[in-house]
Protein backbone atom coordinates (compact mmCIF):
# COMPACT_ATOMS: atom_id res chain seq x y z
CA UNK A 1 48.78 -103.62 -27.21
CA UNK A 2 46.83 -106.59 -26.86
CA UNK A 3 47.31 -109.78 -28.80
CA UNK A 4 44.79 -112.52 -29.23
CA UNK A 5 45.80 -116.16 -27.72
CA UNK A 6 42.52 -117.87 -28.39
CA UNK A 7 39.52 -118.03 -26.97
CA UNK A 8 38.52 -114.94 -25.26
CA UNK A 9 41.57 -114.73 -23.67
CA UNK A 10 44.44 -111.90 -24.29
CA UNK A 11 47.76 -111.28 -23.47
CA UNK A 12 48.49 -107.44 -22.34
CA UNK A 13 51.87 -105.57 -22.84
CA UNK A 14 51.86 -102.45 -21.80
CA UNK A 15 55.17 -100.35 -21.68
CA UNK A 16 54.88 -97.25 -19.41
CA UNK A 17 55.86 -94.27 -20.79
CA UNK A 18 57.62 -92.24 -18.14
CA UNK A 19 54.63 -91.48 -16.03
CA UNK A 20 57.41 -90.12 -13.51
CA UNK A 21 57.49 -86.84 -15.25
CA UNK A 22 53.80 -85.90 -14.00
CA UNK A 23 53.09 -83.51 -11.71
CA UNK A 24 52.35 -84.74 -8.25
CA UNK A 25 48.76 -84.20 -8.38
CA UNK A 26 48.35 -86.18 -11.67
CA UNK A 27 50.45 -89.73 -10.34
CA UNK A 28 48.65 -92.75 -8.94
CA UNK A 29 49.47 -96.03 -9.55
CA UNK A 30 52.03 -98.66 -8.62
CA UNK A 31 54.69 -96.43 -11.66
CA UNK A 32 53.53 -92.81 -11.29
CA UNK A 33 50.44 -93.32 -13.63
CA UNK A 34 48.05 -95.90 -15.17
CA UNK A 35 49.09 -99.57 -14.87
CA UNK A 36 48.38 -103.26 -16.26
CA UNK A 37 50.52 -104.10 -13.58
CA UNK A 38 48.12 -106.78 -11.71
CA UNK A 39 46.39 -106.91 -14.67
CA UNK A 40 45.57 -111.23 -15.35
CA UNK A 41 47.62 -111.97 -18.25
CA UNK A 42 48.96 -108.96 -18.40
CA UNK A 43 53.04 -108.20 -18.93
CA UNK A 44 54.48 -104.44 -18.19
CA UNK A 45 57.74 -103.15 -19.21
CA UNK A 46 59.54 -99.47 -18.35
CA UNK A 47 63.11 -99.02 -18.76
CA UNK A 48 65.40 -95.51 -17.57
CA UNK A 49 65.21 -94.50 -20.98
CA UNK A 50 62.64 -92.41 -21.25
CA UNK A 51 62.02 -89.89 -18.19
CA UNK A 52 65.41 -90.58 -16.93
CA UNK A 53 67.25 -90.27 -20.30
CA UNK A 54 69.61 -93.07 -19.35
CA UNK A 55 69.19 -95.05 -22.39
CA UNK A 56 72.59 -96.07 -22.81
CA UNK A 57 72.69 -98.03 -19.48
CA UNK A 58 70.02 -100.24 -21.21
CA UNK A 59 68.29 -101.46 -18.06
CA UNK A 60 64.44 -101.43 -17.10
CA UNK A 61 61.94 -103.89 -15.78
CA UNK A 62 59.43 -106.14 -16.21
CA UNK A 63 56.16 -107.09 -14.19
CA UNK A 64 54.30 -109.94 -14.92
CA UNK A 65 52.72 -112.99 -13.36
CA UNK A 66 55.46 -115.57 -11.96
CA UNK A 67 55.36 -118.01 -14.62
CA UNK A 68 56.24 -115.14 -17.37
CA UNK A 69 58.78 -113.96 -15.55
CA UNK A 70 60.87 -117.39 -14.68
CA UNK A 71 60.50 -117.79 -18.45
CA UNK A 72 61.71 -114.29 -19.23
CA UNK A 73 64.93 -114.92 -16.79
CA UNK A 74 65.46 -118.28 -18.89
CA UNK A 75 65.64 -116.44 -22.29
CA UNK A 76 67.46 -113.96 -21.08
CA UNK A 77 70.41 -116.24 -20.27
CA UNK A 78 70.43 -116.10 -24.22
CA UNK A 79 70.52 -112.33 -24.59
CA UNK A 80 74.12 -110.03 -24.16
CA UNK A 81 74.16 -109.41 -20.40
CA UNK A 82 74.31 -105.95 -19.07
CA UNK A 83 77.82 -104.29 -17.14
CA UNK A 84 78.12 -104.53 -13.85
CA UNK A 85 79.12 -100.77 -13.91
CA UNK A 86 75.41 -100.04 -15.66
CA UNK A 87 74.00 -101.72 -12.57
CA UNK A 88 75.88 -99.66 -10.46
CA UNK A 89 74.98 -96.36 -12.37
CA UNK A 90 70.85 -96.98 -12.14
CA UNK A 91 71.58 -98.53 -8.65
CA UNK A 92 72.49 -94.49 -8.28
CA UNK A 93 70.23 -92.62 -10.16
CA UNK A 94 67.19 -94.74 -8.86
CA UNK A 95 68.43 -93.84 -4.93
CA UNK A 96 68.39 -90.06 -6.49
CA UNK A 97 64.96 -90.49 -7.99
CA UNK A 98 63.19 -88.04 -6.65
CA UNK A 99 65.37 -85.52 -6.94
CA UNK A 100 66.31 -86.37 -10.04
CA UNK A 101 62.45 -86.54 -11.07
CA UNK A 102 62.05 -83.16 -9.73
CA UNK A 103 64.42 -81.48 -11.88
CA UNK A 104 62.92 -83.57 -14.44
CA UNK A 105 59.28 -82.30 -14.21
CA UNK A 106 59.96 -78.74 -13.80
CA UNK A 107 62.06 -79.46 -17.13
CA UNK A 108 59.00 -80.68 -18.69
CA UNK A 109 57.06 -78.53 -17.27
CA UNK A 110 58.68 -75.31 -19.03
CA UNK A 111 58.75 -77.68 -21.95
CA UNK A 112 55.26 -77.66 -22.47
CA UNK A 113 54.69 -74.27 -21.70
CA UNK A 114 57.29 -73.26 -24.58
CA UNK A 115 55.16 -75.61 -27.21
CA UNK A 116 51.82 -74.74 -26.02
CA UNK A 117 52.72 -71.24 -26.22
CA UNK A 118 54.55 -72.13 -29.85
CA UNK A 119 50.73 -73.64 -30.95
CA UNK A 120 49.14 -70.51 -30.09
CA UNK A 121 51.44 -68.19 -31.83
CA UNK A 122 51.95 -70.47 -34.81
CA UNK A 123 48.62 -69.59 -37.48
CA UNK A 124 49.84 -72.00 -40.18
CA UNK A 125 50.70 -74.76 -37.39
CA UNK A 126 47.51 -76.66 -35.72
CA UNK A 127 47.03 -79.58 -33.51
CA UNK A 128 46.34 -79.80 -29.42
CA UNK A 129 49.43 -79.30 -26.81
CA UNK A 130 47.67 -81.87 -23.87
CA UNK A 131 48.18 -80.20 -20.65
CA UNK A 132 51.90 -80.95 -19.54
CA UNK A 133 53.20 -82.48 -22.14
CA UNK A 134 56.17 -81.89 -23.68
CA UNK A 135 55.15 -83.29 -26.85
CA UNK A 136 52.39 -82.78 -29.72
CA UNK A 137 51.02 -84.17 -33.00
CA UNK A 138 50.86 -81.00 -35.54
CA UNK A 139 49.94 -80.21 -38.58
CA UNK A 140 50.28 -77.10 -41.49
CA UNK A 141 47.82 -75.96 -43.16
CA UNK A 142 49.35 -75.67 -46.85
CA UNK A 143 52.00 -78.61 -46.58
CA UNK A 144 52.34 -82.02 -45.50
CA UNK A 145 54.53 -83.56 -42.75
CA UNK A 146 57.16 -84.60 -44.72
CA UNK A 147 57.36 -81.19 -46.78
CA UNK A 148 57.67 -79.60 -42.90
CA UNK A 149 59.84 -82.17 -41.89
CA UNK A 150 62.42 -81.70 -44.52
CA UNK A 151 62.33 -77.21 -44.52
CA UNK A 152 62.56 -77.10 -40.48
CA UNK A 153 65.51 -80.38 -41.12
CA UNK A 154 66.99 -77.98 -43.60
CA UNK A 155 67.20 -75.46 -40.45
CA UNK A 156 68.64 -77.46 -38.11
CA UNK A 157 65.55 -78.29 -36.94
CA UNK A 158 64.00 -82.65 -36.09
CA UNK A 159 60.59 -83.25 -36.02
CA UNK A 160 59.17 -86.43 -36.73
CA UNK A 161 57.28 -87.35 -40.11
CA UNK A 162 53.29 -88.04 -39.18
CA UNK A 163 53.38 -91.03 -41.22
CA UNK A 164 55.35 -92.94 -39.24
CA UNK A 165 52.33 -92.65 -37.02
CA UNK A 166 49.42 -92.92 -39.56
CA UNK A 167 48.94 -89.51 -40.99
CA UNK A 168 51.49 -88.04 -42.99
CA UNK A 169 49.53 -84.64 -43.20
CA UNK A 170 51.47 -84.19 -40.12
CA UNK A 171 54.46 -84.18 -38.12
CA UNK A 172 55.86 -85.17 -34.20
CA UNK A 173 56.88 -82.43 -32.45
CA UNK A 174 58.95 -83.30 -28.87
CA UNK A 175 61.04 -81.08 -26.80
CA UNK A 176 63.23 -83.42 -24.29
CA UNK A 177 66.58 -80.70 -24.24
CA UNK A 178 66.79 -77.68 -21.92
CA UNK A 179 64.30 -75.13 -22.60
CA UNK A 180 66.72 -72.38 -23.42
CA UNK A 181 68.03 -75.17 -26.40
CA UNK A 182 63.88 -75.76 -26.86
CA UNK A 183 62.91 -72.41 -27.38
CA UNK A 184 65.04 -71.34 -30.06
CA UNK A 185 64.43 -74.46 -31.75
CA UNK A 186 61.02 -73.56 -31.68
CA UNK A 187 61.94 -69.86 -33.04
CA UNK A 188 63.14 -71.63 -35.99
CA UNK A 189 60.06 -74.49 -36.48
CA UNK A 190 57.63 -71.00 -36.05
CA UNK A 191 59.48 -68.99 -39.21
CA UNK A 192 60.16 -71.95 -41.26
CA UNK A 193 56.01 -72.87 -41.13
CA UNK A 194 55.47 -68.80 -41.76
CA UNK A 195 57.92 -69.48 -44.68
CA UNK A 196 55.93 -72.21 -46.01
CA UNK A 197 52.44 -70.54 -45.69
């Protein structure tokens, strides 16, 4: 997101979203993926919520140039401080990283195999699977998201309404549990959108 100071110049905040959990052959950059980081005027936040599912430790970081981040450290003397004990957990699951992030990807991996494969299968359901992703943007083609949202809720089912991101003709679709958990879920999403059309 970029916001407007004045001028012609722009501050950048860019929050990286789990670039960790691609494959080997698609990471580059000083987080796994594409950076502001060194970026003038630029300010990029990641946390061990996303990839690492850690969310409850509430920890990530923050790169920016010097003078953001003294100022960052200042408010933050404002904010509730974090337990020593969460420390001590990310301490130990960022020495495990990698093998951590292994199990991870192959996770995702089957992930996005299962909801590709649920796309193709699906004739009432359309939208794109990207390669390796373990998430989608879908649509019906007799109902709107929040008609789909509330039959496959009514099975057990969450999926998130599109108009929460702009288009309420259709609906989020994520798979971040094991893929045994993922592909019955996706059983279910595939007969309720038969059911509906």
């Amino acid at each position: 997101m970029a916001v407007e100071r004045g001028g012609d110049q722009s501050d950048v905040e860019d929050d990286q979203p789990g670039f960790e959990g691609l494959p080997d052959d698609r990471r580059d950059g000083a987080f796994g993926g594409p950076t502001a980081a060194g970026v003038e005027n630029a300010v990029v936040t990641g946390s061990l919520t996303k990839f690492f599912g850690l969310g409850d430790l509430r920890l990530g970081w923050l790169v920016a140039d010097r003078e953001f981040v003294e100022a960052a450290r200042r408010v933050a003397f404002h904010l509730p401080s974090v337990a020593g004990t969460s420390r001590a957990l990310a301490m130990r699951a960022l020495y495990g990283a990698e093998a951590l992030a292994e199990r991870k990807r192959d996770l995702l991996a089957a992930n996005a195999r299962l909801l590709a494969e649920f796309v193709e299968a699906s004739p009432a359901v359309s939208g794109t699977v990207p390669s390796g992703s373990s998430f989608a943007f879908l649509g019906h083609e007799l109902v709107d998201g929040d008609e789909l949202v509330t039959a496959a809720g009514d099975e057990g089912v969450l999926v998130v309404p599109g108009r929460f991101f702009g288009d309420p003709q259709r609906v989020r679709v994520s798979l971040g549990h094991a893929p045994e958990e993922m592909e019955t879920a996706l059983a279910t999403l595939a007969a309720v959108a038969a059911r509906l059309g």
